[in-house]
N, C-alpha and C. Protein backbone atom coordinates (compact mmCIF):
# COMPACT_ATOMS: atom_id res chain seq x y z
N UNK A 1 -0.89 9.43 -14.96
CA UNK A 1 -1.35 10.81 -15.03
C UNK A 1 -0.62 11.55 -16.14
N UNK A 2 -1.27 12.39 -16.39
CA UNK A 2 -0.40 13.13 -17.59
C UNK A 2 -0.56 14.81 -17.24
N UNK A 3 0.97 14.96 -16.92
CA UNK A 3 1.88 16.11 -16.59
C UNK A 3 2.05 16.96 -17.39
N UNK A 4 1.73 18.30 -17.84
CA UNK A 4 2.24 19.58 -18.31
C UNK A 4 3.75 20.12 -17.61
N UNK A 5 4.85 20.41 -17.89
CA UNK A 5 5.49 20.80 -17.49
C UNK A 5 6.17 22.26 -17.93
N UNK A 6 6.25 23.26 -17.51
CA UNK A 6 6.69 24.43 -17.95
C UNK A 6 7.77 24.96 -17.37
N UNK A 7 8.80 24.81 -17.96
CA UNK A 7 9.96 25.24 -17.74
C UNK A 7 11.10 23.74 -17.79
N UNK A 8 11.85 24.48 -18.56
CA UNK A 8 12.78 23.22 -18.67
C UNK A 8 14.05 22.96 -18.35
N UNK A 9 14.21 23.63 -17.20
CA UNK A 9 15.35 23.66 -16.24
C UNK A 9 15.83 22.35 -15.35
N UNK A 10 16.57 22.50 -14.40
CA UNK A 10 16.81 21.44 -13.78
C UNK A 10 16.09 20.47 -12.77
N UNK A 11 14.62 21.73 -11.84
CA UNK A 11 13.84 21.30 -11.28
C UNK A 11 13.21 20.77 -12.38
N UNK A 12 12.55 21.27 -13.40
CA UNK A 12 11.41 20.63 -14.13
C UNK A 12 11.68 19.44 -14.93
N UNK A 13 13.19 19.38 -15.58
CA UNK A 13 13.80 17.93 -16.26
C UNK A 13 13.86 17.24 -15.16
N UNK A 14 14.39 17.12 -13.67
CA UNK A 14 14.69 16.51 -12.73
C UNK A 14 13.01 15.84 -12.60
N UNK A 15 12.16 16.62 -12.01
CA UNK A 15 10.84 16.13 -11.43
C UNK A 15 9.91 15.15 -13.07
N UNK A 16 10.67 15.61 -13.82
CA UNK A 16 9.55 14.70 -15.37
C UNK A 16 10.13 13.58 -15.48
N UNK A 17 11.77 13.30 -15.60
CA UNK A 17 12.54 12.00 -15.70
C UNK A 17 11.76 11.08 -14.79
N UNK A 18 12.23 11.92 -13.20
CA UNK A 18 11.83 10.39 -12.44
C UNK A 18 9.56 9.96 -12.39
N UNK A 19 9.26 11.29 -13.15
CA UNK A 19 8.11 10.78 -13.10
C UNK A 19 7.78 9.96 -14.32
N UNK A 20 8.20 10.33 -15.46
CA UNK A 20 8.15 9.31 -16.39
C UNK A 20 9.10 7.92 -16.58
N UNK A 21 9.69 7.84 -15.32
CA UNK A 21 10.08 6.35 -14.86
C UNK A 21 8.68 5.79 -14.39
N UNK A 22 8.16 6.41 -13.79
CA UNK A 22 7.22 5.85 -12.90
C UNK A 22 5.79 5.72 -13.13
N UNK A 23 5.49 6.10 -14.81
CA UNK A 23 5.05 5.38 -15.86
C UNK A 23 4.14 6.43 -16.36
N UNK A 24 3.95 7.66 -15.79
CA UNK A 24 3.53 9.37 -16.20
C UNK A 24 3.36 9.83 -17.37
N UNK A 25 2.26 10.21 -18.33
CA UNK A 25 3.18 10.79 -19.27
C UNK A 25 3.05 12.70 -18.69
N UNK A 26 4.09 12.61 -19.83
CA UNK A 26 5.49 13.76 -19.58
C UNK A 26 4.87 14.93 -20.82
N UNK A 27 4.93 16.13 -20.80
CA UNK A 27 5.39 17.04 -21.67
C UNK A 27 6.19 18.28 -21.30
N UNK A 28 7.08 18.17 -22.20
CA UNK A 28 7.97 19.29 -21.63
C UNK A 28 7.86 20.59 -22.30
N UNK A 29 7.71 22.01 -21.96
CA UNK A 29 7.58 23.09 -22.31
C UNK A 29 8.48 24.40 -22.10
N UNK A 30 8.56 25.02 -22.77
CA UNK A 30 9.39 25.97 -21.89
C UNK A 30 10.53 26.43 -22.36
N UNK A 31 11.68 26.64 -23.11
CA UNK A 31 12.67 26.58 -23.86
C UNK A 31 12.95 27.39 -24.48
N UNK A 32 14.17 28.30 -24.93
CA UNK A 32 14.48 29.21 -25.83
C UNK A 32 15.16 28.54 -26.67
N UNK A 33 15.44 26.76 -26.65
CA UNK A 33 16.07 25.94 -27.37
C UNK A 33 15.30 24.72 -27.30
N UNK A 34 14.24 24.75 -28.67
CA UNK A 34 13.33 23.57 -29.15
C UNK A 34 14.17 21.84 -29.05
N UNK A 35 15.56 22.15 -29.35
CA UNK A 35 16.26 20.95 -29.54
C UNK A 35 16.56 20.60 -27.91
N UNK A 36 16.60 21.61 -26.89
CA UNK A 36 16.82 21.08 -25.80
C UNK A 36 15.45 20.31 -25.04
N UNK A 37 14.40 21.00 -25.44
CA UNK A 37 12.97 20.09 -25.29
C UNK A 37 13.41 18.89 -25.74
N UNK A 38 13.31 18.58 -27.14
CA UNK A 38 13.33 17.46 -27.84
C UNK A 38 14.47 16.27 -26.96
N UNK A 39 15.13 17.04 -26.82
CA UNK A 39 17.01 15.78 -26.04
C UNK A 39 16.43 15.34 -25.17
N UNK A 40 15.33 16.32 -24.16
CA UNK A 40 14.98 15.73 -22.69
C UNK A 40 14.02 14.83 -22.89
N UNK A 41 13.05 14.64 -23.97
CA UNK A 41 11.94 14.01 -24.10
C UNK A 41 12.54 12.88 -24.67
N UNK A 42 13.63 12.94 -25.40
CA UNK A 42 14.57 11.62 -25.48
C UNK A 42 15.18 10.74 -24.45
N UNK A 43 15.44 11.71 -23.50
CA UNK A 43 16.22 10.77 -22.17
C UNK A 43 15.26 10.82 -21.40
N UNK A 44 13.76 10.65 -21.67
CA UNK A 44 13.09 10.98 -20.31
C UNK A 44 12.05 9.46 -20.81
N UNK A 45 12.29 8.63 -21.90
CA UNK A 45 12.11 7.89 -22.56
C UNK A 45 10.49 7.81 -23.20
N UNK A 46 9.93 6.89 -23.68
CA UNK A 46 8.66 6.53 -24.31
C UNK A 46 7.51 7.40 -23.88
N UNK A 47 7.90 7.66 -22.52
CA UNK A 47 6.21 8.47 -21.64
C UNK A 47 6.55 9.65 -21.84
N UNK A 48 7.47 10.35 -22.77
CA UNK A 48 7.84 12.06 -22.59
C UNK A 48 7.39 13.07 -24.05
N UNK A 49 6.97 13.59 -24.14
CA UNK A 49 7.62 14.81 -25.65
C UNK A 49 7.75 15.85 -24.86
N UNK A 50 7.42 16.61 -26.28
CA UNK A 50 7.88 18.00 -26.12
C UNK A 50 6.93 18.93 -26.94
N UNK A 51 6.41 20.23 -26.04
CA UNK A 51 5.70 21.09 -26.68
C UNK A 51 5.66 22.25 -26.40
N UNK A 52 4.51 23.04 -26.47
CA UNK A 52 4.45 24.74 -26.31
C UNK A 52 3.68 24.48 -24.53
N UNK A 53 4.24 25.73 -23.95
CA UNK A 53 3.37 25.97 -22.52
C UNK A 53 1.79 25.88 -23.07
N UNK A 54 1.53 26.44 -24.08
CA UNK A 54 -0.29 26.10 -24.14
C UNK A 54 -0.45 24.76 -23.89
N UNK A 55 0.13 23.70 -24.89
CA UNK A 55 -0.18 22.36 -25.37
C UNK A 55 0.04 21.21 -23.97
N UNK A 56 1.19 21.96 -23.36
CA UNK A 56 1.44 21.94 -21.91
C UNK A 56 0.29 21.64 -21.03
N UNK A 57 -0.55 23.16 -21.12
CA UNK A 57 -1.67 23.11 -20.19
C UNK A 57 -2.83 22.49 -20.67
N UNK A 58 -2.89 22.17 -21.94
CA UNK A 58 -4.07 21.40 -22.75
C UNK A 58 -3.72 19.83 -22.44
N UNK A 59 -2.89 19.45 -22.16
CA UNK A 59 -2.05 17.81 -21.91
C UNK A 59 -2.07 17.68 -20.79
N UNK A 60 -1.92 18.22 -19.67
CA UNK A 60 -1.80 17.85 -18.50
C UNK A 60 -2.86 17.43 -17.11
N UNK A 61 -3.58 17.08 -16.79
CA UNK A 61 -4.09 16.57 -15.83
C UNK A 61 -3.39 17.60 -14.40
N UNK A 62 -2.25 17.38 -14.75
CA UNK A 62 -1.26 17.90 -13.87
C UNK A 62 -0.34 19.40 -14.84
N UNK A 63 -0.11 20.62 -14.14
CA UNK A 63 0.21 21.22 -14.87
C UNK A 63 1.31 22.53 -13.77
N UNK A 64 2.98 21.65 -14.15
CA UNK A 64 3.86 22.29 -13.03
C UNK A 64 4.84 23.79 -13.95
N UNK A 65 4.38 24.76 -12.62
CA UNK A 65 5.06 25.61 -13.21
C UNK A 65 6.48 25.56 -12.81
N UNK A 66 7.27 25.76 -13.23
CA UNK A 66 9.29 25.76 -13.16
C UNK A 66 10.16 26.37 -13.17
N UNK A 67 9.51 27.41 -13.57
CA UNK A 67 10.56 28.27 -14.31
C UNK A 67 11.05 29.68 -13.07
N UNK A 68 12.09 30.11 -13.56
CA UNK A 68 12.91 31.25 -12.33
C UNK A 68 11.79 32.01 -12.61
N UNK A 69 11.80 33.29 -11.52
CA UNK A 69 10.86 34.25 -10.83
C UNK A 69 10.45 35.21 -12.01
N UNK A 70 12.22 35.58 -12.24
CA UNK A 70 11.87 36.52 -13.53
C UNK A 70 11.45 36.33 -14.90
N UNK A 71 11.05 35.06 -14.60
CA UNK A 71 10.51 34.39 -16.09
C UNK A 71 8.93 34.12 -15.82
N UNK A 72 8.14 34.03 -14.85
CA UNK A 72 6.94 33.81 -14.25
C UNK A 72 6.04 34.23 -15.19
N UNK A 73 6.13 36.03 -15.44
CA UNK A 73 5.27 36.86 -16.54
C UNK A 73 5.17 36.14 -17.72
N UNK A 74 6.05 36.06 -18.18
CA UNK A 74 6.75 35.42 -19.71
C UNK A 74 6.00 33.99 -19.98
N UNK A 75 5.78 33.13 -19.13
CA UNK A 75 5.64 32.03 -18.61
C UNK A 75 3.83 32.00 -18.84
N UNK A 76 3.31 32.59 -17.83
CA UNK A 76 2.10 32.99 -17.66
C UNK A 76 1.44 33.06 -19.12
N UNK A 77 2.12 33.92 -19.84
CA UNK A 77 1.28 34.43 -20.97
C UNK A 77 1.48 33.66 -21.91
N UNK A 78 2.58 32.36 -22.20
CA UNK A 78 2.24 31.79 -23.07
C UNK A 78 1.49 30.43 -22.60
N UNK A 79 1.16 30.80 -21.54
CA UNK A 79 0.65 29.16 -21.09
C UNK A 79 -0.99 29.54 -21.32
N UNK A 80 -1.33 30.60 -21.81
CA UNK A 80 -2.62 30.94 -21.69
C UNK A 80 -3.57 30.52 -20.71
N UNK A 81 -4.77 30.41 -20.57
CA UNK A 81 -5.82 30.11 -19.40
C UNK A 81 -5.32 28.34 -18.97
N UNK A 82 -5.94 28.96 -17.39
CA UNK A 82 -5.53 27.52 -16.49
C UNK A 82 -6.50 27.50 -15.68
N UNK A 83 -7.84 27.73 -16.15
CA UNK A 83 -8.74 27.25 -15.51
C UNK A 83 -9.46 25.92 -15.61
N UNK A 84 -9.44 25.33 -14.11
CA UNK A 84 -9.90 24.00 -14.13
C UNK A 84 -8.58 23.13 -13.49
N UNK A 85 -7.92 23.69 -14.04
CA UNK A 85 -6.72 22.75 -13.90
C UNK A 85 -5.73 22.96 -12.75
N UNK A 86 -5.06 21.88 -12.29
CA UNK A 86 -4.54 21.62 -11.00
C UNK A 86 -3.50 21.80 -11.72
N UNK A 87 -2.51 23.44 -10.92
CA UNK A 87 -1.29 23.76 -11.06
C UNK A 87 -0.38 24.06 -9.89
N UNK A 88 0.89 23.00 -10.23
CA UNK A 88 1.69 22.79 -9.11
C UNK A 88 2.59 23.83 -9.41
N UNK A 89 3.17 24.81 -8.60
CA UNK A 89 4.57 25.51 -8.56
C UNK A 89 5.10 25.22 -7.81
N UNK A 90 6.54 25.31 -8.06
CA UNK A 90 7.52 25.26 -7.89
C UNK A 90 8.64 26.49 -7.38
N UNK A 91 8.03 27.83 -8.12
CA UNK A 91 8.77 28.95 -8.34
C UNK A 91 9.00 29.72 -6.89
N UNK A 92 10.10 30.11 -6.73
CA UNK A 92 10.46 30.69 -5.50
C UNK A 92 10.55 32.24 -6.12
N UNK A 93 10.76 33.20 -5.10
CA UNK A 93 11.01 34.18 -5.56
C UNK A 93 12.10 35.11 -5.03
N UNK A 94 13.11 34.45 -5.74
CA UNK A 94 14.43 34.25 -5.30
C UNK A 94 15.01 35.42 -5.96
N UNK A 95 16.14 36.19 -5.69
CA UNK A 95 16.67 37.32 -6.57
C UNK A 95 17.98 36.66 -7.25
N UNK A 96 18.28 36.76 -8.52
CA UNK A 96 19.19 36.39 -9.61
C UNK A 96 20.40 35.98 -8.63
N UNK A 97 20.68 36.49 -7.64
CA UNK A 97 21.84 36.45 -7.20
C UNK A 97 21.94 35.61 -5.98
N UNK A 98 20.66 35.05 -5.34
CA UNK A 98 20.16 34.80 -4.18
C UNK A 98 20.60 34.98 -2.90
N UNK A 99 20.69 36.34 -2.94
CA UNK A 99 20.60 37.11 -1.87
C UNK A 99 19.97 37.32 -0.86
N UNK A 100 18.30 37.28 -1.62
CA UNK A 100 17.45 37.37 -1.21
C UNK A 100 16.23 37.27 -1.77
N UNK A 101 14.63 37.58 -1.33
CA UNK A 101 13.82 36.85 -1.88
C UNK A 101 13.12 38.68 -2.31
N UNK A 102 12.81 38.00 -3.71
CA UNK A 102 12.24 39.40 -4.16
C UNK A 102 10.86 40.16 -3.99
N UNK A 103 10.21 39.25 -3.15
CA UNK A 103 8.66 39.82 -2.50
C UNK A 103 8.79 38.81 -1.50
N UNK A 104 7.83 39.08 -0.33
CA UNK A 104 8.11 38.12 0.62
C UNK A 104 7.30 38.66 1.87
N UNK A 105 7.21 38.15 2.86
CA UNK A 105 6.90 38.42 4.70
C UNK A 105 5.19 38.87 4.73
N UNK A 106 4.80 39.51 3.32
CA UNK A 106 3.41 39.54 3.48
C UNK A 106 2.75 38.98 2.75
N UNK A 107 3.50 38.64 1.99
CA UNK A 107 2.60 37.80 0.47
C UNK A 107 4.04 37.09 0.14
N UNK A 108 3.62 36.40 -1.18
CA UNK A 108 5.03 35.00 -1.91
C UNK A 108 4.63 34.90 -3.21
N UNK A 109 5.15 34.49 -3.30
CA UNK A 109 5.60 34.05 -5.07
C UNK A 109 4.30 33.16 -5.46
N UNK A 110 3.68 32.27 -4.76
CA UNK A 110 2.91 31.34 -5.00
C UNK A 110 1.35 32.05 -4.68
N UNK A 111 1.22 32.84 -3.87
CA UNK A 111 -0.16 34.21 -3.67
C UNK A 111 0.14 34.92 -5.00
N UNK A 112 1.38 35.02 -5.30
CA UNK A 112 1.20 35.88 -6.45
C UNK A 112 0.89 35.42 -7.74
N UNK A 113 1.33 34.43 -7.82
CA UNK A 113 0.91 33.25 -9.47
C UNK A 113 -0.34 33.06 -9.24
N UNK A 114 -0.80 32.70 -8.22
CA UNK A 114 -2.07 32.64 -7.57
C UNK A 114 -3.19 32.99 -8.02
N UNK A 115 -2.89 34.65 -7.69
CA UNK A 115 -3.72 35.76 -8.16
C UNK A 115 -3.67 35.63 -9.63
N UNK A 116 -2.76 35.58 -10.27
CA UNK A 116 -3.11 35.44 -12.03
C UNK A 116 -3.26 34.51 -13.15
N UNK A 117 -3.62 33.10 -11.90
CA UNK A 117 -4.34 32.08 -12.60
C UNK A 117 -5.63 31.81 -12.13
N UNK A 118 -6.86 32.70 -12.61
CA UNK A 118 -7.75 32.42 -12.13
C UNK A 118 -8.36 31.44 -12.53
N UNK A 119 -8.95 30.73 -11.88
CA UNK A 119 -9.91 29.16 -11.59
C UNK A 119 -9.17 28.05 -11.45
N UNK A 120 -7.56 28.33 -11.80
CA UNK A 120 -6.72 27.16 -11.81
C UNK A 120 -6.90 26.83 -10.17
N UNK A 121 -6.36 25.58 -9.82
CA UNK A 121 -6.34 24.76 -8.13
C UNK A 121 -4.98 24.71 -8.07
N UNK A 122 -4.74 25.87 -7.36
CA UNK A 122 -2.81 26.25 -7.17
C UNK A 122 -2.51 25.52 -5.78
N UNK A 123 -0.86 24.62 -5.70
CA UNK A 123 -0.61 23.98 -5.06
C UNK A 123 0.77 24.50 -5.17
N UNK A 124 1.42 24.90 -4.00
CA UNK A 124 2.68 25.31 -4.15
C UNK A 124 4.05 23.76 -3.45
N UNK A 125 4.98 23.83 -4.01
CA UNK A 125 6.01 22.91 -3.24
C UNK A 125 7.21 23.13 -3.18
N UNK A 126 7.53 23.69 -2.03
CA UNK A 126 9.79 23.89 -1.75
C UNK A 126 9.69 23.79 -0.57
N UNK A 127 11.31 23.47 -0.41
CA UNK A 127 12.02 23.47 -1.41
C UNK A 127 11.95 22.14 -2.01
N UNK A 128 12.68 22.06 -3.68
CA UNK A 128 13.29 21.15 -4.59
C UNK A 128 14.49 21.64 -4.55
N UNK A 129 15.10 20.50 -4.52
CA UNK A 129 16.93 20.77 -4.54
C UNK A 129 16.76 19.72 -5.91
N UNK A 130 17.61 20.96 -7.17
CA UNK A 130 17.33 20.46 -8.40
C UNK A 130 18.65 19.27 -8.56
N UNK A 131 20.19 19.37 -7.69
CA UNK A 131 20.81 18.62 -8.10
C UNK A 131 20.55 17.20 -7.34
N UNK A 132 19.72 17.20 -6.34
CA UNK A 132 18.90 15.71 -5.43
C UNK A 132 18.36 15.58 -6.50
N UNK A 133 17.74 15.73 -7.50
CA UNK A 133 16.30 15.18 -8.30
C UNK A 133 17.09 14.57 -8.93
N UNK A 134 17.87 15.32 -9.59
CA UNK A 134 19.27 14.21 -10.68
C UNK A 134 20.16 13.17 -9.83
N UNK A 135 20.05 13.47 -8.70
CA UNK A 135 21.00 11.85 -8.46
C UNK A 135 20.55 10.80 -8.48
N UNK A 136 21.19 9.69 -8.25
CA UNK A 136 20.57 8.30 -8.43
C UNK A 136 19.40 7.81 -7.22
N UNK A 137 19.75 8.40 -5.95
CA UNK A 137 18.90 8.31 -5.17
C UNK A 137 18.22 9.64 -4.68
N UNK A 138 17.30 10.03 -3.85
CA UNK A 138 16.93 11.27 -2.96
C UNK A 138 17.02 11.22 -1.83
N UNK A 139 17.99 9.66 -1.58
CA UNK A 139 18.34 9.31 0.49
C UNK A 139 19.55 10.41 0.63
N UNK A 140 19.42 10.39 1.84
CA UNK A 140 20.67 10.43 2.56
C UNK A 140 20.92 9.84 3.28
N UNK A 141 21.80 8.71 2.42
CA UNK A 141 21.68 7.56 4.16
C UNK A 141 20.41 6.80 4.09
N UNK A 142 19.79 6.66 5.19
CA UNK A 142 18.45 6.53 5.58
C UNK A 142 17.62 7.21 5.64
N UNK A 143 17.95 8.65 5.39
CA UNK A 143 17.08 9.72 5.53
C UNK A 143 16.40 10.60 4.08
N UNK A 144 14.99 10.47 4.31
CA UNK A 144 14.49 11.05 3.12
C UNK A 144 14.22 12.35 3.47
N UNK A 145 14.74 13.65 2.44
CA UNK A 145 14.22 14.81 2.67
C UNK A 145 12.73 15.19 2.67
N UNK A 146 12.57 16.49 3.19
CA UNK A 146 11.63 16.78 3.49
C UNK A 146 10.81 17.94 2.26
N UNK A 147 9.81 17.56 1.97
CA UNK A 147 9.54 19.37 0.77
C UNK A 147 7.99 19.50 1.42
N UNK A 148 7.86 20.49 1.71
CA UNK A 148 6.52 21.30 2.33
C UNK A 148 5.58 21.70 0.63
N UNK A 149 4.55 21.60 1.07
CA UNK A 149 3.35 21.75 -0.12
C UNK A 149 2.45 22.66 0.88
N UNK A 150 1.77 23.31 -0.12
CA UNK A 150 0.63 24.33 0.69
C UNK A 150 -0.23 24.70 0.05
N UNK A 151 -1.60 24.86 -0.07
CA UNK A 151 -2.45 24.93 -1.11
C UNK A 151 -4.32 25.18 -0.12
N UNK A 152 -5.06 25.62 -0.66
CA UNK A 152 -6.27 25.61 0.03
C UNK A 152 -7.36 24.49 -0.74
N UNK A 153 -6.71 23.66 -1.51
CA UNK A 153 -8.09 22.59 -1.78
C UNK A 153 -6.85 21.34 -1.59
N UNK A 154 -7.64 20.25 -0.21
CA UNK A 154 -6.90 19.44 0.02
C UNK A 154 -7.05 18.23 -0.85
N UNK A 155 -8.35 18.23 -2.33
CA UNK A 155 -7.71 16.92 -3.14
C UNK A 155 -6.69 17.19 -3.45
N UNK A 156 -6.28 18.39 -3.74
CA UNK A 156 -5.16 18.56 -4.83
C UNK A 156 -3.93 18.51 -4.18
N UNK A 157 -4.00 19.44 -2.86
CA UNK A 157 -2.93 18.87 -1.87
C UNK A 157 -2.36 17.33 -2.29
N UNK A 158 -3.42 16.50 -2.13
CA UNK A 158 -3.52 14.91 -2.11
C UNK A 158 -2.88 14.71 -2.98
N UNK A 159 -2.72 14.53 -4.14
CA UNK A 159 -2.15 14.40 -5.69
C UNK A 159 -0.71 15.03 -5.59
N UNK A 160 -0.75 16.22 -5.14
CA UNK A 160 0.95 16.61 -5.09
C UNK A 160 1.40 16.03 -4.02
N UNK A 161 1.28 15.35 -3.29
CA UNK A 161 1.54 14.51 -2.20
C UNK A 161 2.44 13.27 -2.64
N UNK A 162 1.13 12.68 -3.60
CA UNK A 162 1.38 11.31 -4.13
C UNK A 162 2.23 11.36 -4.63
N UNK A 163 2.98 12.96 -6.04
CA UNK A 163 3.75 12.71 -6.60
C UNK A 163 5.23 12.82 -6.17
N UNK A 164 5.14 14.02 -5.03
CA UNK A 164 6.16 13.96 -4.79
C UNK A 164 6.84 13.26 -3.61
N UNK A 165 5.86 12.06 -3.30
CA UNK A 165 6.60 11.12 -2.98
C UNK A 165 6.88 9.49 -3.93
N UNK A 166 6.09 9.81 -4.90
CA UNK A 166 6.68 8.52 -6.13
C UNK A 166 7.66 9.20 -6.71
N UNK A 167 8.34 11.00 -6.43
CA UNK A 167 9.50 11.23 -6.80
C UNK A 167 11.03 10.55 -5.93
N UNK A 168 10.85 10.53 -4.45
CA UNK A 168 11.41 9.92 -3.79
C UNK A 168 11.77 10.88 -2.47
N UNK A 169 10.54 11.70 -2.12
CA UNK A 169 11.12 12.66 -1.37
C UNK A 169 9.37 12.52 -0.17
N UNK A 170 9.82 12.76 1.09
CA UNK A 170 8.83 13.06 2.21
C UNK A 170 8.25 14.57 1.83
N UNK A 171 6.56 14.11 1.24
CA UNK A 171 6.02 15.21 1.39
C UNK A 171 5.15 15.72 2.84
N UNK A 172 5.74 17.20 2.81
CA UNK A 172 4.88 17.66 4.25
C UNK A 172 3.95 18.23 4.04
N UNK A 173 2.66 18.29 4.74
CA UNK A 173 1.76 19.27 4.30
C UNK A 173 1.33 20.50 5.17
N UNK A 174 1.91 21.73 4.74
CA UNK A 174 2.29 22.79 5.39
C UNK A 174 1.29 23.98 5.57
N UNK A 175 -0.25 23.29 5.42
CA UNK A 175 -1.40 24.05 5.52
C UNK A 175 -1.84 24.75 4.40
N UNK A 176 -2.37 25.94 4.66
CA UNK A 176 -3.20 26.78 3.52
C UNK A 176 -2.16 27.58 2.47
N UNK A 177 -1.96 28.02 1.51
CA UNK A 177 -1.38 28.57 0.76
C UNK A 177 -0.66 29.57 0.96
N UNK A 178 -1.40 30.53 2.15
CA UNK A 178 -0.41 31.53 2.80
C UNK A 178 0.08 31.04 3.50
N UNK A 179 0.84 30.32 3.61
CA UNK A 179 1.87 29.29 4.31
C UNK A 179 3.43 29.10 3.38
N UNK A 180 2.83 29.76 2.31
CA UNK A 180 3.78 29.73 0.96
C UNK A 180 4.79 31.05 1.38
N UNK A 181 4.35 31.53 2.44
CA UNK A 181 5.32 33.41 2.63
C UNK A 181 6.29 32.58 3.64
N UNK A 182 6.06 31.59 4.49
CA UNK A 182 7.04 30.58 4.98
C UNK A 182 7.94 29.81 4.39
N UNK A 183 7.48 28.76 3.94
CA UNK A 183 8.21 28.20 2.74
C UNK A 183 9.41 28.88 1.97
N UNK A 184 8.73 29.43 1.18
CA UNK A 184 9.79 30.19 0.55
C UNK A 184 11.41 30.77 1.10
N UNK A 185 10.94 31.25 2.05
CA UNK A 185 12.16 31.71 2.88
C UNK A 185 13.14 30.61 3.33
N UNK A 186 12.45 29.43 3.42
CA UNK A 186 12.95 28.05 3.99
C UNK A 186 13.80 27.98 2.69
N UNK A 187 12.71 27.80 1.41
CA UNK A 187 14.13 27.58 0.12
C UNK A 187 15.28 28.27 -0.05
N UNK A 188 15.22 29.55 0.48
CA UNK A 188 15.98 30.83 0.29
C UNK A 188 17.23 29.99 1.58
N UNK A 189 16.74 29.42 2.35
CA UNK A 189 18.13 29.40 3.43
C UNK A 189 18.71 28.28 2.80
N UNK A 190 18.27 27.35 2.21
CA UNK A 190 18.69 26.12 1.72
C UNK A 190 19.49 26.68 0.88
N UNK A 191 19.56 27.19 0.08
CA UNK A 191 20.12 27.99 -1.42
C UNK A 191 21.33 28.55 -0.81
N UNK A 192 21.00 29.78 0.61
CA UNK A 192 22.28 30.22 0.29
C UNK A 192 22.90 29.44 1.55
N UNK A 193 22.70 28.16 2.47
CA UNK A 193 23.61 27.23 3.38
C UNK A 193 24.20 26.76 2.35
N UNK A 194 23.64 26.17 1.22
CA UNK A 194 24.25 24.98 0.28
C UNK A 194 25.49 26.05 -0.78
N UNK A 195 25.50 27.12 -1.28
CA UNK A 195 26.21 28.15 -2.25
C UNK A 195 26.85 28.65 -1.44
N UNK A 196 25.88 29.94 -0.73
CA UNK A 196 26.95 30.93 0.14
C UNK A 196 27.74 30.18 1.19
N UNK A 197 27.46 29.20 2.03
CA UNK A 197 28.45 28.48 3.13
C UNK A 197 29.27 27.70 2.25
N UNK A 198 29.20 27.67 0.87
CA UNK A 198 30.69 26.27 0.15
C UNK A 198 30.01 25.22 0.50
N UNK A 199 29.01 24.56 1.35
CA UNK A 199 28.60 23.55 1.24
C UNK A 199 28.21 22.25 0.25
N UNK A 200 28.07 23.06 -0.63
CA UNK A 200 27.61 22.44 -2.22
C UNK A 200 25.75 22.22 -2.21
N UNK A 201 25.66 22.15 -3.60
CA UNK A 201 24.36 21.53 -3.62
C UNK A 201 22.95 20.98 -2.95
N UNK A 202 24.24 19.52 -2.65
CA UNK A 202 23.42 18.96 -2.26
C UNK A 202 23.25 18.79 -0.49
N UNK A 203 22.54 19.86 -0.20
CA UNK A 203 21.96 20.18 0.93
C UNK A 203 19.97 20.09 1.12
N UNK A 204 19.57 19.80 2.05
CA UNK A 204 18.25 19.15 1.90
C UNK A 204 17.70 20.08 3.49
N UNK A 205 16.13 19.97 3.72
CA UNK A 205 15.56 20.35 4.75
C UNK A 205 15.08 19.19 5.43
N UNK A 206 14.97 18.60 6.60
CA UNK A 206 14.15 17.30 7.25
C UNK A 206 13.34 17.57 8.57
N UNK A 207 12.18 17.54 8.22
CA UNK A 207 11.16 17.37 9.59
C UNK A 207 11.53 16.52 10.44
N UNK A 208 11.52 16.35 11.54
CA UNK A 208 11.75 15.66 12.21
C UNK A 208 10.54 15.20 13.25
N UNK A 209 9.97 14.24 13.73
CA UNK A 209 8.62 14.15 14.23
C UNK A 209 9.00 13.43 15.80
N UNK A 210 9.03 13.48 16.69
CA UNK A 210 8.98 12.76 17.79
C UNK A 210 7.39 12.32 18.41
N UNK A 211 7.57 10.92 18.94
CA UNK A 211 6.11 10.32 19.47
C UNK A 211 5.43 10.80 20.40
N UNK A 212 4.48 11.42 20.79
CA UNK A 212 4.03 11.90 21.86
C UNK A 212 3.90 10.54 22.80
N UNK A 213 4.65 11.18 24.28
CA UNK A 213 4.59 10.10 25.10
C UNK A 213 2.79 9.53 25.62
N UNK A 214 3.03 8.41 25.62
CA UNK A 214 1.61 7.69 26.07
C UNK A 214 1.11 8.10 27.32
């Protein structure tokens, strides 16, 4: 498949590496430093470059947005029209300081990108824990984390499914898109258990399923 990626942070280098292991091609977008595109499309090997958010959304099959909250606008407008196209976010709407979430309980971050990609097939997914994507594995142990997806057209559901489990992580599927005013808040506790408690990082969410007795 071939991936648009916008934003070139740690979720979006994290989620392109292990997809262009897994034989993807890659473009990376997003950058106030062209040479930092270029380094990642170097270590992200043969299946990767590097380009503009348009060329992004003109390349991709797949087309993930990445980038922090307060960059969304910024983001938006150079990625120009995304109609047609199946766009995955990522973006929480987290406040600089993560405190707290900067819209939320009636609407989310992902209703709101939503609304200003019209015709695009929006699929939202958190949490991503950006320093899990960079480690060597996404176990813990035996245990694979959990990331909730939410979206109202279930091919596309399907596809972010696939990928983000050839990333190495249990995808859940967490219903219709306004399901994204949930979610979110879920990333928001992960963020501040793993920072505000000293915990570190690498902290994860896990469903847990028990068998209904026979």
């Amino acid at each position: 498949m071939k991936i648009g990626i916008v934003g070139a942070g740690s979720v979006g280098s994290g989620l392109g590496k292990l997809w262009a292991a897994g034989g993807h091609q890659i473009l990376y977008s997003y950058s106030r430093d062209p040479h930092k595109l270029e380094s990642l499309a170097q270590q992200s090997g043969p299946n990767a470059r590097a380009g503009t958010p348009r060329e992004a959304v003109g390349f991709g099959d797949l087309v993930v947005l990445t980038v922090p909250w307060t960059a969304v606008s910024d983001a938006l407008q150079q990625m120009g029209s995304v109609e047609g196209k199946l766009l995955l976010s990522t973006v929480n709407a987290l406040k600089p300081d993560f405190s707290g979430l900067d819209i939320g309980t009636t609407t989310s971050a992902g209703e709101w990108i939503a609304q200003r990609t019209p015709g695009a097939i929006f699929v939202e997914a958190l949490p991503l824990n950006a320093e899990i994507l960079h480690a060597p594995s996404r176990q813990f142990g035996d245990i694979t984390p959990s990331v909730f997806y939410c979206g109202d057209d279930a091919q596309a559901k399907a596809v972010v499914a696939g990928l983000l489990s050839e990333a190495g992580m249990e995808a859940v599927d967490a219903g219709a898109l306004s399901r994204a005013r949930l979610i979110e808040p879920a990333g928001l506790l992960v963020a501040q258990v793993g920072y505000g408690l000293g915990l570190g990082p690498n902290v994860a969410i896990k469903l847990l399923r028990r068998e209904a007795p026979s």
